[in-house]
PDB file of N, CA and C in Angstrom:
ATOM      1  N   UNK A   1      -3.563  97.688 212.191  1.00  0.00           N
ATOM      2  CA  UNK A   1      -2.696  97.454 211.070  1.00  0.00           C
ATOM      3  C   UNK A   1      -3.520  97.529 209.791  1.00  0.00           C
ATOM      4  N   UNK A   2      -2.933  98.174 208.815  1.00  0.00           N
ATOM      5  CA  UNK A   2      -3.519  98.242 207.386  1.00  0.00           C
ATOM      6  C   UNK A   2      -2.814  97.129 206.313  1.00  0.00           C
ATOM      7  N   UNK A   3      -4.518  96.913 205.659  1.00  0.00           N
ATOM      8  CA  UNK A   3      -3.792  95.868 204.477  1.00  0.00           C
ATOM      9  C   UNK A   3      -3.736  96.246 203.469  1.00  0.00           C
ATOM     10  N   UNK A   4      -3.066  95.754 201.935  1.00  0.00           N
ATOM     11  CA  UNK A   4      -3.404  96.304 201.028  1.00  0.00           C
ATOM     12  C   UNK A   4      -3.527  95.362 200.308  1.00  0.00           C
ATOM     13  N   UNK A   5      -4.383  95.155 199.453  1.00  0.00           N
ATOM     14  CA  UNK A   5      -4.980  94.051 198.184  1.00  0.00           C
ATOM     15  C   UNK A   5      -4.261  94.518 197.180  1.00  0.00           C
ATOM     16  N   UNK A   6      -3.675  93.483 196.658  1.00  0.00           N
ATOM     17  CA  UNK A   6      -2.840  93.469 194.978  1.00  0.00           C
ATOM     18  C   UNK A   6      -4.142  93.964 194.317  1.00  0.00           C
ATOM     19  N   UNK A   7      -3.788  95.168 193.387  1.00  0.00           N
ATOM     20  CA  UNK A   7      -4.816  95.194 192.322  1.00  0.00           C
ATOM     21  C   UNK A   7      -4.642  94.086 191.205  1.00  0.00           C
ATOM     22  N   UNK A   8      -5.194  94.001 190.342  1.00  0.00           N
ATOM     23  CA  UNK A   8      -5.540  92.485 189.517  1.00  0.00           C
ATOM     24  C   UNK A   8      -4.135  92.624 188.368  1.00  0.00           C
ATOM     25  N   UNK A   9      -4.041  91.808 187.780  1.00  0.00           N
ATOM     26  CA  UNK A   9      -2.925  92.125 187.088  1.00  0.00           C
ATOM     27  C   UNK A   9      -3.094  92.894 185.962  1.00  0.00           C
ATOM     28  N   UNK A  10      -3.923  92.791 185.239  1.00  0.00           N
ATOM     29  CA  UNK A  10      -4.329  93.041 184.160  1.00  0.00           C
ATOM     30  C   UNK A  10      -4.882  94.869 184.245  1.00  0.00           C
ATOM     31  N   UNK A  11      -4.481  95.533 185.175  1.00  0.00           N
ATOM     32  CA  UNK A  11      -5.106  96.746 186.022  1.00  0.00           C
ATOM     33  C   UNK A  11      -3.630  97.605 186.445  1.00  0.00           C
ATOM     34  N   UNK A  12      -2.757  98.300 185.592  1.00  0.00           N
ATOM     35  CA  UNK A  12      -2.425  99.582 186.402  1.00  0.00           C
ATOM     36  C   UNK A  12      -2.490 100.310 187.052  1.00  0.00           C
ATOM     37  N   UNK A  13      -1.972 100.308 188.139  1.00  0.00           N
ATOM     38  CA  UNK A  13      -2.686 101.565 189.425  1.00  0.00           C
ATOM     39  C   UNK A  13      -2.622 103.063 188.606  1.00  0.00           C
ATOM     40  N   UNK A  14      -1.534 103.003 187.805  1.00  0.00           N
ATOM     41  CA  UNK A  14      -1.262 104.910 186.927  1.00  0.00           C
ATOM     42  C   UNK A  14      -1.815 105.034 185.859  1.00  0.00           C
ATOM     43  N   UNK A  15      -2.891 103.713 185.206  1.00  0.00           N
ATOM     44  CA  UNK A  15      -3.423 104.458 184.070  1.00  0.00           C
ATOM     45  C   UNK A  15      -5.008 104.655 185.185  1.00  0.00           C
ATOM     46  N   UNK A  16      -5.761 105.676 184.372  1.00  0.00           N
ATOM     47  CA  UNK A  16      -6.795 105.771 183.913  1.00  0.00           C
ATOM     48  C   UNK A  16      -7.697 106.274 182.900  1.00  0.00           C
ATOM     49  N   UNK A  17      -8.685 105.499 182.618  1.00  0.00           N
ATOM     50  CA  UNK A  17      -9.282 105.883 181.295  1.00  0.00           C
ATOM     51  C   UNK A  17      -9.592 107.024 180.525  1.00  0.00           C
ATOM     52  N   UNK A  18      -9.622 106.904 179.151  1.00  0.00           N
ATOM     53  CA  UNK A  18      -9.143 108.567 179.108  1.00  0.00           C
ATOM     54  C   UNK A  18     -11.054 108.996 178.982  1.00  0.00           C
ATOM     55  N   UNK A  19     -10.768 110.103 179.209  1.00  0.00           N
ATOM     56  CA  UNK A  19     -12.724 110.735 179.294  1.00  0.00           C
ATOM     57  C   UNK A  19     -13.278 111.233 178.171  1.00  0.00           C
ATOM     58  N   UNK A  20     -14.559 110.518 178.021  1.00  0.00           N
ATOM     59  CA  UNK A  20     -15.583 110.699 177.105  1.00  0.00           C
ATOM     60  C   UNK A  20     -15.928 112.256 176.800  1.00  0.00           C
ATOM     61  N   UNK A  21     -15.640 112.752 176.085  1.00  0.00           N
ATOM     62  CA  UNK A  21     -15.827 114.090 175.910  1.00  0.00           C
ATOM     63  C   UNK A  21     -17.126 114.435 174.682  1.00  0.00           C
ATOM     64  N   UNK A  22     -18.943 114.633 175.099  1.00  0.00           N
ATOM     65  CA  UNK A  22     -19.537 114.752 173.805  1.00  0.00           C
ATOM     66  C   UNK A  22     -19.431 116.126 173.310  1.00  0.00           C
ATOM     67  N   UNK A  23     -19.835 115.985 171.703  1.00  0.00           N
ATOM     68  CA  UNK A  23     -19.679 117.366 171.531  1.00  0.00           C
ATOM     69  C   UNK A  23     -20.894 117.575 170.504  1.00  0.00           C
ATOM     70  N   UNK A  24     -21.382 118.051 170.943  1.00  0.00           N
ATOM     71  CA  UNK A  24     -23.072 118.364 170.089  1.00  0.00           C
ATOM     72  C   UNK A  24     -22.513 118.602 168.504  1.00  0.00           C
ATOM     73  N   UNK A  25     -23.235 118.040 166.914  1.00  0.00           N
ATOM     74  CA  UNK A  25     -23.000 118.198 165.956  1.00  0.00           C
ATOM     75  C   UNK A  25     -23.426 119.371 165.767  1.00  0.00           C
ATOM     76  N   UNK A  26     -22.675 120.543 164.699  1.00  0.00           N
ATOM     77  CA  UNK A  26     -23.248 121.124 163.876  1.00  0.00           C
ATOM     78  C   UNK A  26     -23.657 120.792 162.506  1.00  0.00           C
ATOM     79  N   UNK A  27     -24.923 121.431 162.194  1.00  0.00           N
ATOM     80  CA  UNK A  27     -25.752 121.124 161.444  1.00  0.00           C
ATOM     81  C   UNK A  27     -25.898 121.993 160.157  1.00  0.00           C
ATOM     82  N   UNK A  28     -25.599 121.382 158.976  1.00  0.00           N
ATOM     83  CA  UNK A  28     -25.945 122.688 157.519  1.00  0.00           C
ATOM     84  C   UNK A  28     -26.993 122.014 157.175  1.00  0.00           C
ATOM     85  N   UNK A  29     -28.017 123.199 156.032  1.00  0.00           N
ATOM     86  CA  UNK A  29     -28.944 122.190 155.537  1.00  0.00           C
ATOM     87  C   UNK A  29     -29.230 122.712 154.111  1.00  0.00           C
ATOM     88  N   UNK A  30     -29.977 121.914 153.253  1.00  0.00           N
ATOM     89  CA  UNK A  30     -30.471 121.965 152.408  1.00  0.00           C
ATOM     90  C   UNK A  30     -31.842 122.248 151.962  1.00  0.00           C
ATOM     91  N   UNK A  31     -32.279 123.576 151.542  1.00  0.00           N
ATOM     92  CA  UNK A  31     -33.875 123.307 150.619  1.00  0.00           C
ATOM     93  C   UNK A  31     -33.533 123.296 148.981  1.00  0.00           C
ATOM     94  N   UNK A  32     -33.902 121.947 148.774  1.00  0.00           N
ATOM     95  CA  UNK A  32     -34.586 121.881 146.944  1.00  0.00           C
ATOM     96  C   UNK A  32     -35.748 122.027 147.096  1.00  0.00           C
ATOM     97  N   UNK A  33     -36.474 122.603 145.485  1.00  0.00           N
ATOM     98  CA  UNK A  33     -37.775 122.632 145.527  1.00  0.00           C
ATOM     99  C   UNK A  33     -38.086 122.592 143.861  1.00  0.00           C
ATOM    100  N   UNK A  34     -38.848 121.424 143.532  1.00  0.00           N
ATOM    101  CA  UNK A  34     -39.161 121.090 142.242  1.00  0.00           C
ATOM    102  C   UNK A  34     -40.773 121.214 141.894  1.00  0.00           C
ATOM    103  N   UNK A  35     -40.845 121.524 140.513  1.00  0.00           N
ATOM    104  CA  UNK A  35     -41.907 121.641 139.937  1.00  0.00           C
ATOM    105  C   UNK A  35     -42.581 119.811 139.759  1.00  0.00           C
ATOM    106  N   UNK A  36     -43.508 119.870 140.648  1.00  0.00           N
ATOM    107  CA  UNK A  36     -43.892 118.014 140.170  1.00  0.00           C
ATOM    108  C   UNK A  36     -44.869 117.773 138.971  1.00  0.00           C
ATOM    109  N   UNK A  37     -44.794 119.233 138.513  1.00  0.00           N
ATOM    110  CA  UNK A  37     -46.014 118.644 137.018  1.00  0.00           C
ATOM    111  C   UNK A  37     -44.794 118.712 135.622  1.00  0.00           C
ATOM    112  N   UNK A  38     -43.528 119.503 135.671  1.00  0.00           N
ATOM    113  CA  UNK A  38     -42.469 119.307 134.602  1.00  0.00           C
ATOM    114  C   UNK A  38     -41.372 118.632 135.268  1.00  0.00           C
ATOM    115  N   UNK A  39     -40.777 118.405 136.615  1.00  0.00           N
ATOM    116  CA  UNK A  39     -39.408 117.792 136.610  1.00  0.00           C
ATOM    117  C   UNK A  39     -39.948 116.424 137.841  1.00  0.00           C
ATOM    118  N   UNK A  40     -41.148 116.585 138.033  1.00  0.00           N
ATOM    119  CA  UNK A  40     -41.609 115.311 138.940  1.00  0.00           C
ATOM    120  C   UNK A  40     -40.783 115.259 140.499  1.00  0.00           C
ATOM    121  N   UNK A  41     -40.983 114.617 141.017  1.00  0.00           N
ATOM    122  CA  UNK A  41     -40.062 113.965 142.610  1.00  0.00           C
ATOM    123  C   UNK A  41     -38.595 113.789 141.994  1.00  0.00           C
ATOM    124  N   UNK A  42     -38.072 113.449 142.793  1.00  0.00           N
ATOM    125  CA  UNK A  42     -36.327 112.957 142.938  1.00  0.00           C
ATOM    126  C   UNK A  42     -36.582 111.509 142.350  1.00  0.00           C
ATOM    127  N   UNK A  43     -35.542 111.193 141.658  1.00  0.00           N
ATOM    128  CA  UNK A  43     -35.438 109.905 141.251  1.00  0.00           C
ATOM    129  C   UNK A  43     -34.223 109.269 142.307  1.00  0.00           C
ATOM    130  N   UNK A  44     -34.327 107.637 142.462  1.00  0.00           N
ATOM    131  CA  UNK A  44     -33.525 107.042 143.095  1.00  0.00           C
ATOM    132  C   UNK A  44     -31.851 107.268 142.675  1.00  0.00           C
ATOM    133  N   UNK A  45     -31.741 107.691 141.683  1.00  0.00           N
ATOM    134  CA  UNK A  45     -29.997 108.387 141.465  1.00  0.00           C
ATOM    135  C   UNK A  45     -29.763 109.464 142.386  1.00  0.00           C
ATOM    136  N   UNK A  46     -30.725 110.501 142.089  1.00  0.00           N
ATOM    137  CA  UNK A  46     -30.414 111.211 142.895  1.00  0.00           C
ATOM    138  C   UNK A  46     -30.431 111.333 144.332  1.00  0.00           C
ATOM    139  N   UNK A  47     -30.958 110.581 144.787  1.00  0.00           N
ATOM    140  CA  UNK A  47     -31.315 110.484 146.476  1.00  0.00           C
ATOM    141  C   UNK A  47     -30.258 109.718 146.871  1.00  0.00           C
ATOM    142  N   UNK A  48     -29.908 108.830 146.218  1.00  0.00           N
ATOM    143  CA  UNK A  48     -28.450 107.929 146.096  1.00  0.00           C
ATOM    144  C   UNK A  48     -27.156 109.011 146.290  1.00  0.00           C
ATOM    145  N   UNK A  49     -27.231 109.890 145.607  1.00  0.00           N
ATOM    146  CA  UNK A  49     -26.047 111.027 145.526  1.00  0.00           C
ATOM    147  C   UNK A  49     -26.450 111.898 146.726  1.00  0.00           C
ATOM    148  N   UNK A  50     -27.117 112.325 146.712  1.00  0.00           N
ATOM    149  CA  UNK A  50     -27.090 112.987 148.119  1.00  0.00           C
ATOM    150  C   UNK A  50     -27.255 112.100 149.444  1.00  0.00           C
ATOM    151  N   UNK A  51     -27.431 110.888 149.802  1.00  0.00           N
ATOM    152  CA  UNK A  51     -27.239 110.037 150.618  1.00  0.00           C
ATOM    153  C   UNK A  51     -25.707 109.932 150.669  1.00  0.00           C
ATOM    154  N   UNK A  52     -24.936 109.551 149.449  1.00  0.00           N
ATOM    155  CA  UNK A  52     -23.433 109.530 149.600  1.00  0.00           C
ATOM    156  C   UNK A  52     -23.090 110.470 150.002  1.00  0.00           C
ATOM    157  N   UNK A  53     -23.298 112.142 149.794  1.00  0.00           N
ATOM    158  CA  UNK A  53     -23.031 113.074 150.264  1.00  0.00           C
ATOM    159  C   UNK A  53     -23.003 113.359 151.419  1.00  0.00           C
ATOM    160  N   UNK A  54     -23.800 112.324 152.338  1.00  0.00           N
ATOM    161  CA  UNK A  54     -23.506 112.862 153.867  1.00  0.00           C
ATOM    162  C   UNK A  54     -25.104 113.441 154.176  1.00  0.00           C
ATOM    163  N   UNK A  55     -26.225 113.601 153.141  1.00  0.00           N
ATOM    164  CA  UNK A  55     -27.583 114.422 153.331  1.00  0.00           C
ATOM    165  C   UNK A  55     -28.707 113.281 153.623  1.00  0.00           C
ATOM    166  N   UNK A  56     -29.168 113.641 154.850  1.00  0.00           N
ATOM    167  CA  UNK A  56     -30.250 113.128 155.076  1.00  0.00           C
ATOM    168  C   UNK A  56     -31.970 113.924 155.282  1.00  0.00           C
ATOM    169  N   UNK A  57     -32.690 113.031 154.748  1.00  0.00           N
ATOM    170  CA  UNK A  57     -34.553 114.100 155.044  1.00  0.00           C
ATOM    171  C   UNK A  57     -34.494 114.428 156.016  1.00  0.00           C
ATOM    172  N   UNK A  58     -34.825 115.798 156.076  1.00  0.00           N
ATOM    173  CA  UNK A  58     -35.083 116.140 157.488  1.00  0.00           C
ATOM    174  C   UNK A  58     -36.662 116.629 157.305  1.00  0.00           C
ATOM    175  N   UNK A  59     -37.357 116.457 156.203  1.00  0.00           N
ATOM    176  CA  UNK A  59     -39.025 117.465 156.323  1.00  0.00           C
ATOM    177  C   UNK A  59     -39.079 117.361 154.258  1.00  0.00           C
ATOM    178  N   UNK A  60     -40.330 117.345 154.414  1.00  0.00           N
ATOM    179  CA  UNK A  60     -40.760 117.648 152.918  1.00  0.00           C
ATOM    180  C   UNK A  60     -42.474 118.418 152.879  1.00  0.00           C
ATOM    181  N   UNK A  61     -42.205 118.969 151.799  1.00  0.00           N
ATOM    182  CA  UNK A  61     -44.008 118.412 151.975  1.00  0.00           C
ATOM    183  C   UNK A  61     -44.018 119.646 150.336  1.00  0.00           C
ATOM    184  N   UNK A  62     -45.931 119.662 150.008  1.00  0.00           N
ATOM    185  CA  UNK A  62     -46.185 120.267 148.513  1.00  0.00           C
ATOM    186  C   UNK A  62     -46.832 121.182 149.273  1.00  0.00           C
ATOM    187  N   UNK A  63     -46.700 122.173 148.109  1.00  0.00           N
ATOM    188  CA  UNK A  63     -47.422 123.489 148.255  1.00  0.00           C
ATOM    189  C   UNK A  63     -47.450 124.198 147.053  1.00  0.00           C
ATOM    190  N   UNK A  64     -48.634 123.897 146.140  1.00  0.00           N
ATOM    191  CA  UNK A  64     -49.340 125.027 144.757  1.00  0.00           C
ATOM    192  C   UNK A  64     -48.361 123.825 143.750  1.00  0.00           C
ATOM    193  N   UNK A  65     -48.153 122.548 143.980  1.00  0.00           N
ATOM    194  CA  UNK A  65     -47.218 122.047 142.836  1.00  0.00           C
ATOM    195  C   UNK A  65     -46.297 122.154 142.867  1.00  0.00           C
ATOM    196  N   UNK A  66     -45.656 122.457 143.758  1.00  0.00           N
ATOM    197  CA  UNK A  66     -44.215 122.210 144.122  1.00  0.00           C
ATOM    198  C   UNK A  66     -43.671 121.396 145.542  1.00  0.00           C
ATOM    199  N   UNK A  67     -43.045 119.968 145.485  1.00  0.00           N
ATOM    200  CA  UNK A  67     -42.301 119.783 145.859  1.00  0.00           C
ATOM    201  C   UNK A  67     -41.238 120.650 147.225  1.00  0.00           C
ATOM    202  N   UNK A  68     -41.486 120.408 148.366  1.00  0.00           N
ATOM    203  CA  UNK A  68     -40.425 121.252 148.803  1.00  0.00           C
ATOM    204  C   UNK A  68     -39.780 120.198 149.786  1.00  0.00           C
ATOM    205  N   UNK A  69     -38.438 120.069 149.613  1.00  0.00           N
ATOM    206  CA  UNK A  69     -37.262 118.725 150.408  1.00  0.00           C
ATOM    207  C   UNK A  69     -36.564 119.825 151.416  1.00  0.00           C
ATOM    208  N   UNK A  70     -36.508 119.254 152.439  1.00  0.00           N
ATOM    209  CA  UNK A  70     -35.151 119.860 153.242  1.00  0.00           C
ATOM    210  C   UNK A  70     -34.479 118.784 154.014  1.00  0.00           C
ATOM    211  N   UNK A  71     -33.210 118.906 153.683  1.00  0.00           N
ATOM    212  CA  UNK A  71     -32.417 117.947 153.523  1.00  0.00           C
ATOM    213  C   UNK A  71     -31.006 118.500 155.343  1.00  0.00           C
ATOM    214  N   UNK A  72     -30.324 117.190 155.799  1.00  0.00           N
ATOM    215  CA  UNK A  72     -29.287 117.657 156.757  1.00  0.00           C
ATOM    216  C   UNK A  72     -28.128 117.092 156.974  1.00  0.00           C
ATOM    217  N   UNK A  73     -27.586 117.507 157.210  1.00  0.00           N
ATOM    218  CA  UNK A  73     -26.185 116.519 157.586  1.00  0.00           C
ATOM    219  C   UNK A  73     -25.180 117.543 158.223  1.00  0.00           C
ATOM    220  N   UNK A  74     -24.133 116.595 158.620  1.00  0.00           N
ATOM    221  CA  UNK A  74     -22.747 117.274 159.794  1.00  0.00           C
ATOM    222  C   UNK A  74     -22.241 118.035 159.233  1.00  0.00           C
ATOM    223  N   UNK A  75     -21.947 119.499 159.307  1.00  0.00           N
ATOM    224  CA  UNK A  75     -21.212 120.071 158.768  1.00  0.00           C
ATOM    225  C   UNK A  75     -19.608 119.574 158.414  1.00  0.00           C
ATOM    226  N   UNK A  76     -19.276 119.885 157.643  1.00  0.00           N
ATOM    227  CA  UNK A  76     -18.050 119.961 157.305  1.00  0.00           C
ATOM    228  C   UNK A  76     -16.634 120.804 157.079  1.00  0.00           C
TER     229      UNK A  76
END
């Protein structure tokens, strides 16, 4: 003879959960590149505005006096 156990109450036998589906981001990006002996680094306004924008550092570095940023975020 077969038994069957009440499932719990709080437990539908007809739902189940709906499935995790990932989906890899696409990616745009940004290069600025400033002169650091006439317009200097980024000031905190501006890093502020492109932070709101959705842009994050992805790499920097100088080369001959210039500044070079590359910047990323989710496409849109």
């Amino acid at each position: 003879m077969t038994s069957f156990v009440d499932p719990p109450s709080n437990l539908s036998s007809n739902r189940l959960p709906p499935p995790t589906v990932y989906v890899e981001p696409t990616w745009e990006y940004k290069h600025l590149v400033r002169a650091l002996k006439t317009e200097g680094p980024l000031e905190e306004g501006e890093l502020n505005t492109l932070g709101a924008d959705g842009w994050e550092l992805a790499g920097a570095f100088v080369e001959r006096g210039q500044l070079h940023i590359y910047l990323k975020r989710v496409a849109r």
